[in-house]
Protein backbone atom coordinates (compact mmCIF):
# COMPACT_ATOMS: atom_id res chain seq x y z
CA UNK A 1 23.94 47.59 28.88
CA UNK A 2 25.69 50.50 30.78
CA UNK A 3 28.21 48.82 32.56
CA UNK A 4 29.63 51.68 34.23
CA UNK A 5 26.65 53.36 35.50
CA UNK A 6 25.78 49.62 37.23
CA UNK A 7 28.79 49.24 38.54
CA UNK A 8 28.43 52.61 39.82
CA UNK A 9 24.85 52.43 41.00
CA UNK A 10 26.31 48.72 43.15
CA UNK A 11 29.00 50.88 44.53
CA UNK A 12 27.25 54.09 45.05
CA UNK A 13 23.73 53.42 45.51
CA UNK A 14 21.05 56.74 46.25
CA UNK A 15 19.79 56.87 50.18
CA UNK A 16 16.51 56.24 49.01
CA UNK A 17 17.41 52.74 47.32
CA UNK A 18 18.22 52.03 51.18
CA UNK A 19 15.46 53.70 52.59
CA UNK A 20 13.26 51.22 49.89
CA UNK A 21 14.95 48.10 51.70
CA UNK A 22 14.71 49.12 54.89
CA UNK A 23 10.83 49.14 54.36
CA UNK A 24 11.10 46.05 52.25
CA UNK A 25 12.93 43.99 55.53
CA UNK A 26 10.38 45.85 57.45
CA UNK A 27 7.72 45.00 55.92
CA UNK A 28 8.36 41.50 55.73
CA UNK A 29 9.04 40.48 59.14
CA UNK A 30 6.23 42.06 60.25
CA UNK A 31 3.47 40.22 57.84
CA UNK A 32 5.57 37.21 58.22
CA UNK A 33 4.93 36.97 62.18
CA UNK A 34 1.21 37.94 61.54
CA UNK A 35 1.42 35.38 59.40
CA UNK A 36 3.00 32.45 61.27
CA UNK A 37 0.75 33.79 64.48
CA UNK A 38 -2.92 33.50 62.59
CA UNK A 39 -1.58 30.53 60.44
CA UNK A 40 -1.25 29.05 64.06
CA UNK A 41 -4.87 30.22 64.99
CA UNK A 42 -6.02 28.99 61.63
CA UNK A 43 -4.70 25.44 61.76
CA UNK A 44 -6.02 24.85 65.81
CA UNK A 45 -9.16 25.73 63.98
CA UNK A 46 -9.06 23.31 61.79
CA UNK A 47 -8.70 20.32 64.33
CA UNK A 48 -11.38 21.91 66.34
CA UNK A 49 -14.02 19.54 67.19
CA UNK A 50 -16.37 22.11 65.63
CA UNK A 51 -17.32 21.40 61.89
CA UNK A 52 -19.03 24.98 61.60
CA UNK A 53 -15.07 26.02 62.72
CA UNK A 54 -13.70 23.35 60.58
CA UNK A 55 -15.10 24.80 57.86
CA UNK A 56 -14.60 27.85 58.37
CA UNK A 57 -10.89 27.74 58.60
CA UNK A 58 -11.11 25.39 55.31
CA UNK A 59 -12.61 28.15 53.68
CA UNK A 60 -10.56 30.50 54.42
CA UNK A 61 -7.20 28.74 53.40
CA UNK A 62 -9.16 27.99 50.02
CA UNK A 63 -9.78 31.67 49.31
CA UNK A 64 -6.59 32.69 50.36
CA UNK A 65 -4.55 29.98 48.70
CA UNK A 66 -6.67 29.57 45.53
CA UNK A 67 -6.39 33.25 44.50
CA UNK A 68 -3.58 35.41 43.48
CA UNK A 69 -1.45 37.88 45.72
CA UNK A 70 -1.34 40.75 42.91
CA UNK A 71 -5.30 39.94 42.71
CA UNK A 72 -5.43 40.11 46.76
CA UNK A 73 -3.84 43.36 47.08
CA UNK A 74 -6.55 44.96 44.63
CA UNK A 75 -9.44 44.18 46.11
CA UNK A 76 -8.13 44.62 50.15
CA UNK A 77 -7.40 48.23 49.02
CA UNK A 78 -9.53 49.20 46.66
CA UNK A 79 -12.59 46.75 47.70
CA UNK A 80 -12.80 47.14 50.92
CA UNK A 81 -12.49 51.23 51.01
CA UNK A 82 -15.30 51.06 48.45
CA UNK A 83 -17.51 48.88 50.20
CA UNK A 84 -17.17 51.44 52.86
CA UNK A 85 -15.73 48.86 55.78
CA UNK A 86 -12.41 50.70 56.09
CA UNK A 87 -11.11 54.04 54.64
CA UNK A 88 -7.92 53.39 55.72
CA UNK A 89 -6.78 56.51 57.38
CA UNK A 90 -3.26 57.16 58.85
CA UNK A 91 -2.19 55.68 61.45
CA UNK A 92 0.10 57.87 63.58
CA UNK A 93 2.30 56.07 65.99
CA UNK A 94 4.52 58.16 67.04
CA UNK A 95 7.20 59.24 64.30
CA UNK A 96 6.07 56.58 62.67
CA UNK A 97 2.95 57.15 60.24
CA UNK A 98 1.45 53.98 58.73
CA UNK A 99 -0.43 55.36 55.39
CA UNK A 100 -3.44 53.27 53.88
CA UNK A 101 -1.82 51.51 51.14
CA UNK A 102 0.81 49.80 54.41
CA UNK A 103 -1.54 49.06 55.98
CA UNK A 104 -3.94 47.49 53.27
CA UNK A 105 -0.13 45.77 52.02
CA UNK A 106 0.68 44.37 55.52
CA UNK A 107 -3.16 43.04 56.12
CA UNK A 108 -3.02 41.26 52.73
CA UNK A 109 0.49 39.30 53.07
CA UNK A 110 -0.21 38.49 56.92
CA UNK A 111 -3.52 36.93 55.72
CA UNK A 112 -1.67 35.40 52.53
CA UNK A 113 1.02 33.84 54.23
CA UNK A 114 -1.38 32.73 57.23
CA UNK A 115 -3.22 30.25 54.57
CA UNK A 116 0.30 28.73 53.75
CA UNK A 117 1.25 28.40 57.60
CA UNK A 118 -2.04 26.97 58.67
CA UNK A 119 -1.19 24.02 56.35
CA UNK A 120 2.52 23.44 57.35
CA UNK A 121 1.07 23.75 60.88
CA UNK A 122 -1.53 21.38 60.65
CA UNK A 123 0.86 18.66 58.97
CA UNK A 124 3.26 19.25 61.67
CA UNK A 125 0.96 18.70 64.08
CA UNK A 126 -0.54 15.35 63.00
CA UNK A 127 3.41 14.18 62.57
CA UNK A 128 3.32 14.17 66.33
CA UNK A 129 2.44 10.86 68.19
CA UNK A 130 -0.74 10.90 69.56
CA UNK A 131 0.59 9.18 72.47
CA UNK A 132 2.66 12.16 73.67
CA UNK A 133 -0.88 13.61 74.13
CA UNK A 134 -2.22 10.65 75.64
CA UNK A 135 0.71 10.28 78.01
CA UNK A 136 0.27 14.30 78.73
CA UNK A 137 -3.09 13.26 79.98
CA UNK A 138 -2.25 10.23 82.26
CA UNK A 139 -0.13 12.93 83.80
CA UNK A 140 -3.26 15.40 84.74
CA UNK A 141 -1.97 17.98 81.93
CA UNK A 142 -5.31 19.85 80.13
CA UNK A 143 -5.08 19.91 76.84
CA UNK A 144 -4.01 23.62 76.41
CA UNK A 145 -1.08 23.16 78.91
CA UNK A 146 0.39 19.60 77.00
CA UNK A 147 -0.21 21.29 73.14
CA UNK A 148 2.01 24.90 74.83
CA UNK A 149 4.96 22.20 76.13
CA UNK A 150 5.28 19.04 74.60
CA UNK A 151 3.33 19.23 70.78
CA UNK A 152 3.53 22.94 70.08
CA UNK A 153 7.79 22.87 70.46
CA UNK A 154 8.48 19.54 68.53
CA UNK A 155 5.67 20.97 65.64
CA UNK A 156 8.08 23.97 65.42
CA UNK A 157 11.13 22.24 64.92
CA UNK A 158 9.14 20.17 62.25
CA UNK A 159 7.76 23.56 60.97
CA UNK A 160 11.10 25.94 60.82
CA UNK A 161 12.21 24.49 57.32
CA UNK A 162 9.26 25.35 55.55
CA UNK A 163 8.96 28.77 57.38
CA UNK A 164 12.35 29.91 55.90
CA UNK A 165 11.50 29.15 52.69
CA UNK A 166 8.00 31.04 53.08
CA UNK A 167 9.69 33.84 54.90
CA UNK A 168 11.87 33.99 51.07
CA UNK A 169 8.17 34.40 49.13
CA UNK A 170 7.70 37.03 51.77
CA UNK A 171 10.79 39.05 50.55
CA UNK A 172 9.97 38.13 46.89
CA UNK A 173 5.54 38.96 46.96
CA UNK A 174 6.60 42.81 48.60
CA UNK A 175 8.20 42.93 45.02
CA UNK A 176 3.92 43.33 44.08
CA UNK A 177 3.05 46.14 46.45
CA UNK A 178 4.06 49.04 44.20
CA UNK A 179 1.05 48.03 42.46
CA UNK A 180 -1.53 49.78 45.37
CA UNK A 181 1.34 52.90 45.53
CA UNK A 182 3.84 51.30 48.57
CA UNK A 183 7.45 52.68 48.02
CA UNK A 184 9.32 49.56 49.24
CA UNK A 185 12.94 48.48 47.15
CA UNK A 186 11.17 47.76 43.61
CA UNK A 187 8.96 50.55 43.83
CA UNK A 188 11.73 52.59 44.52
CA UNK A 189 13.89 51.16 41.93
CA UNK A 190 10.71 51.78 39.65
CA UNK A 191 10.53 55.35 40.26
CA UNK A 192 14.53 56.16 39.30
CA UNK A 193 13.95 53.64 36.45
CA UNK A 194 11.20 56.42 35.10
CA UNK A 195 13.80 59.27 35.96
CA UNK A 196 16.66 57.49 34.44
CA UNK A 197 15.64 55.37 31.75
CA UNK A 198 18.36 52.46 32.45
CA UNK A 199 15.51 49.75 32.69
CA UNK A 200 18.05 46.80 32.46
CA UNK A 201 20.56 47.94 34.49
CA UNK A 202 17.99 48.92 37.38
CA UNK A 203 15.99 45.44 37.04
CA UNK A 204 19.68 44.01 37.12
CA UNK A 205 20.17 45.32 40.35
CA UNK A 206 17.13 44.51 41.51
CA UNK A 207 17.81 41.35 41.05
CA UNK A 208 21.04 40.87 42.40
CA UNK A 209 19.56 42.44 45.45
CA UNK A 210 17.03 40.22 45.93
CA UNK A 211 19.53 37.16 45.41
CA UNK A 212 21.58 39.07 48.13
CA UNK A 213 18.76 38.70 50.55
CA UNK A 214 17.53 35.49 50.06
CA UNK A 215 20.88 34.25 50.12
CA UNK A 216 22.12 35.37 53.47
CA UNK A 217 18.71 34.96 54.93
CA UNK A 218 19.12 31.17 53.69
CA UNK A 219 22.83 30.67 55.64
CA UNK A 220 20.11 31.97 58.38
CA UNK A 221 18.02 29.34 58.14
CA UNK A 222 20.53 26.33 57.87
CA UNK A 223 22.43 27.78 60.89
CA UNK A 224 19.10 28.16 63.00
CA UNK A 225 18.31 24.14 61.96
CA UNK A 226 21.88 22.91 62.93
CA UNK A 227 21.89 24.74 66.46
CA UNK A 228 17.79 23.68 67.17
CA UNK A 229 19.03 20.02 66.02
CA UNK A 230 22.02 19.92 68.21
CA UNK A 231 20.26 17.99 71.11
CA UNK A 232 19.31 15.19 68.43
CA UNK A 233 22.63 14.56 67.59
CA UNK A 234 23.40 12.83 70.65
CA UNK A 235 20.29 11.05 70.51
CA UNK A 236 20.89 9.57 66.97
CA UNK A 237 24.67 8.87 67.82
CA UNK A 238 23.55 6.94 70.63
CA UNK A 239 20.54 4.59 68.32
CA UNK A 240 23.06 4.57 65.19
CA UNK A 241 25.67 2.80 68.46
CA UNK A 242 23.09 0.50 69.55
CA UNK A 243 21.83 -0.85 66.02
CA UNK A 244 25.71 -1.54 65.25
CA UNK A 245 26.31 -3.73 68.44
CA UNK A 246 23.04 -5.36 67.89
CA UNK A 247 24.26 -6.05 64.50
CA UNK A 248 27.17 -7.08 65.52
CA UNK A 249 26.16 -9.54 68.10
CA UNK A 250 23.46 -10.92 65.93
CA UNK A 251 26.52 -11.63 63.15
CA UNK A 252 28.25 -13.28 65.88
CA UNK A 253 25.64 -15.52 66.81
């Protein structure tokens, strides 16, 4: 190993190996929110009281879930410009142009990571008591109005553990798209790896990169649980008082 032209290449780093994050982040939060949105749609679908929606959605997440993302990307981009449903042509917004193999990258995580969230959506749902729902109804609340106020914002609370850790695959799985010709970090680190030849030490860096990443976006995640769990501490103070006087005066007795 070179030591001196990693520690360099930490230290001094091209513009392009920035330019590759920058898509990397970008990429990520955007097929993470298409994902957590359809998930969402996915999962309601699910509890429908339709069985030809029911199964449906099933299907769907056992497609999605049962086959792999490197496999995915393949066939969105290839199969699906072959079958002639979409040539994916630019997509000019803008500055910004959005070239076929983004937008066959973006489609294929957002529908990857919406099998995963329809699941952790679902279970969050059914750890709600039903009689919230029931009580939402004694009070003249439809259905839509009680799930948008009183199920949907406890099932994200339940939910914003597991998203964090999904939201880490994300950053990981764009590590794949270089595969269909998308020039995010690895596939930039890829290309100076050709030019240069210093396989290790590039990988390396990769690497430590990607720890970077996950790492701060994990401080993230444990700061966004202790400040959406800061109206339960009360809550649990006041039970945890309660059960010790009631212990107390039953030791008394």
């Amino acid at each position: 190993m070179d030591t001196r032209f990693l520690v360099d290449f930490i230290l001094n780093p091209p513009a392009i190996v920035w330019q590759g994050l920058l898509v990397t982040v970008a990429i990520s939060v955007v097929a993470q929110a298409a994902g957590v949105a359809l998930g969402l749609v996915v999962a309601l679908a699910r509890r429908s009281a339709r069985r030809w929606l029911r199964f449906l959605a099933g299907t769907y997440v056992w497609v999605w879930r049962g086959t792999p993302l490197l496999v995915q990307l393949l066939l969105v981009y290839t199969g699906v410009a072959a079958a002639g449903f979409y040539r994916y042509p630019d997509i000019v917004l803008g500055p910004l142009v959005i070239a076929g193999p983004m937008q066959a990258a973006l489609l294929t995580l957002a529908c990857n990571e919406a099998a995963y969230m329809s699941e952790i959506f679902r279970s969050a749902i059914q750890t709600i008591d039903s009689g919230q729902s029931d009580a939402a109804r004694a009070l003249a609340m439809t259905p839509a109005t009680a799930f948008r106020w009183i199920i949907l914002p406890q099932a994200f609370r339940i939910v914003l553990p597991p998203l964090g850790n999904e939201f880490t695959l994300m950053i990981k799985g764009t590590s794949l798209l270089s595969i269909i010709g998308v020039r995010e970090f690895f596939g930039t680190l890829q290309d100076i790896n050709s030019a240069t030849f210093r396989t290790f030490e590039i990988f390396l860096y990769a690497a430590l990169c990607y720890l970077f990443l996950t790492t701060v976006l994990g401080f993230g995640q444990r700061w966004l649980e202790r400040r959406m769990a800061r109206h339960e501490a009360p809550a649990a103070k006041l039970a945890a008082a309660r059960l010790s006087r009631r212990s107390l005066l039953g030791a008394q007795r």
